[in-house]
Protein backbone atom coordinates (compact mmCIF):
# COMPACT_ATOMS: atom_id res chain seq x y z
CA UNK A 1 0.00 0.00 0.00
CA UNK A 2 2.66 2.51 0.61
CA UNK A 3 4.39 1.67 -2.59
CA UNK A 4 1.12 2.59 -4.18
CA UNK A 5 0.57 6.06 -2.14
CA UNK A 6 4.64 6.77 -2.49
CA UNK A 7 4.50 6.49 -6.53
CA UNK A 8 1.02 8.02 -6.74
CA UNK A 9 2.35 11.02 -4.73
CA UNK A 10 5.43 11.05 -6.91
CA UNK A 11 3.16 11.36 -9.95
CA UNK A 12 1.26 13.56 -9.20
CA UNK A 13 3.86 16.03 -8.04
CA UNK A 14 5.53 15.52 -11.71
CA UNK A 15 2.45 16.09 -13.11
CA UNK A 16 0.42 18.58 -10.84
CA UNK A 17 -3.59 19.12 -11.09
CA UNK A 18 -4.81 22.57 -11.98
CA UNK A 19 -5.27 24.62 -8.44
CA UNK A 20 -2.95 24.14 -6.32
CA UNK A 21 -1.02 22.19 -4.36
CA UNK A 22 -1.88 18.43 -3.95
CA UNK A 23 -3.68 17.43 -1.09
CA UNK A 24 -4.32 14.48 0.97
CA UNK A 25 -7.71 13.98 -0.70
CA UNK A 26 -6.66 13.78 -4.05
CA UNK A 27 -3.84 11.43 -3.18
CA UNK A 28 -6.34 9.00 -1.73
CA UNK A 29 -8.74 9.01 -4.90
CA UNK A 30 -5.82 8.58 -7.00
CA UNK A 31 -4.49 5.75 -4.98
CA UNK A 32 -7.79 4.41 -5.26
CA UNK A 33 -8.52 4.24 -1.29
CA UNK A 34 -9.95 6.62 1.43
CA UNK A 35 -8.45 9.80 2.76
CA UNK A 36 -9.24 8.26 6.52
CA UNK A 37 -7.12 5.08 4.71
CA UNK A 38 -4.26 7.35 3.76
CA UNK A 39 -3.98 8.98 6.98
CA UNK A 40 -3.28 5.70 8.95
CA UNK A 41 -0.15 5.54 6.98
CA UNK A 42 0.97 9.46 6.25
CA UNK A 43 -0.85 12.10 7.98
CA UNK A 44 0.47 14.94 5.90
CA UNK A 45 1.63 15.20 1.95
CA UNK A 46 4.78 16.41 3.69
CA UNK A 47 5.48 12.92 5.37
CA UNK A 48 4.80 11.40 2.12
CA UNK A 49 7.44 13.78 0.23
CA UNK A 50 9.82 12.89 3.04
CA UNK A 51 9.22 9.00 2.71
CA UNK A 52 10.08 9.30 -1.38
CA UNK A 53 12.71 11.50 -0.64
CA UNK A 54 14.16 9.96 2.10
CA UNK A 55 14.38 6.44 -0.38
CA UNK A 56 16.45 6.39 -3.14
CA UNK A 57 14.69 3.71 -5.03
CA UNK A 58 12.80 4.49 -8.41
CA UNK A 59 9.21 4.21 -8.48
CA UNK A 60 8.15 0.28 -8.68
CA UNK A 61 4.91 0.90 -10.20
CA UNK A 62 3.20 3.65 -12.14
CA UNK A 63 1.05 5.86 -10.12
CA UNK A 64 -2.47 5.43 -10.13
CA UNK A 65 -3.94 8.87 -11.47
């Protein structure tokens, strides 16, 4: 599941949607789950940007949006 939300996230901060920045929300309909899902493994986009960051690995998968 994380692998999903990391590469999702990545994608869709390549690849931004018209206004603003990306939220929590749209990461969870992207990754195809709930935002209350989502938050029991980030709790901000920030922690996700840190998790991708903080890895060096390439995406595994395509994101989801």
């Amino acid at each position: 599941m994380r692998t999903w939300i990391t590469d999702t996230t990545r994608d869709l901060l390549d690849n931004p949607p018209p206004g603003g920045p990306v939220t929590l929300d749209e990461i969870a309909a992207c990754t195809g789950i709930t935002t209350h899902h989502l938050r029991a493994y980030y709790g901000s986009v920030d922690a996700i940007v840190t998790d991708i960051t903080s890895s060096s690995a390439e995406p595994t998968r395509d994101g989801r949006c």
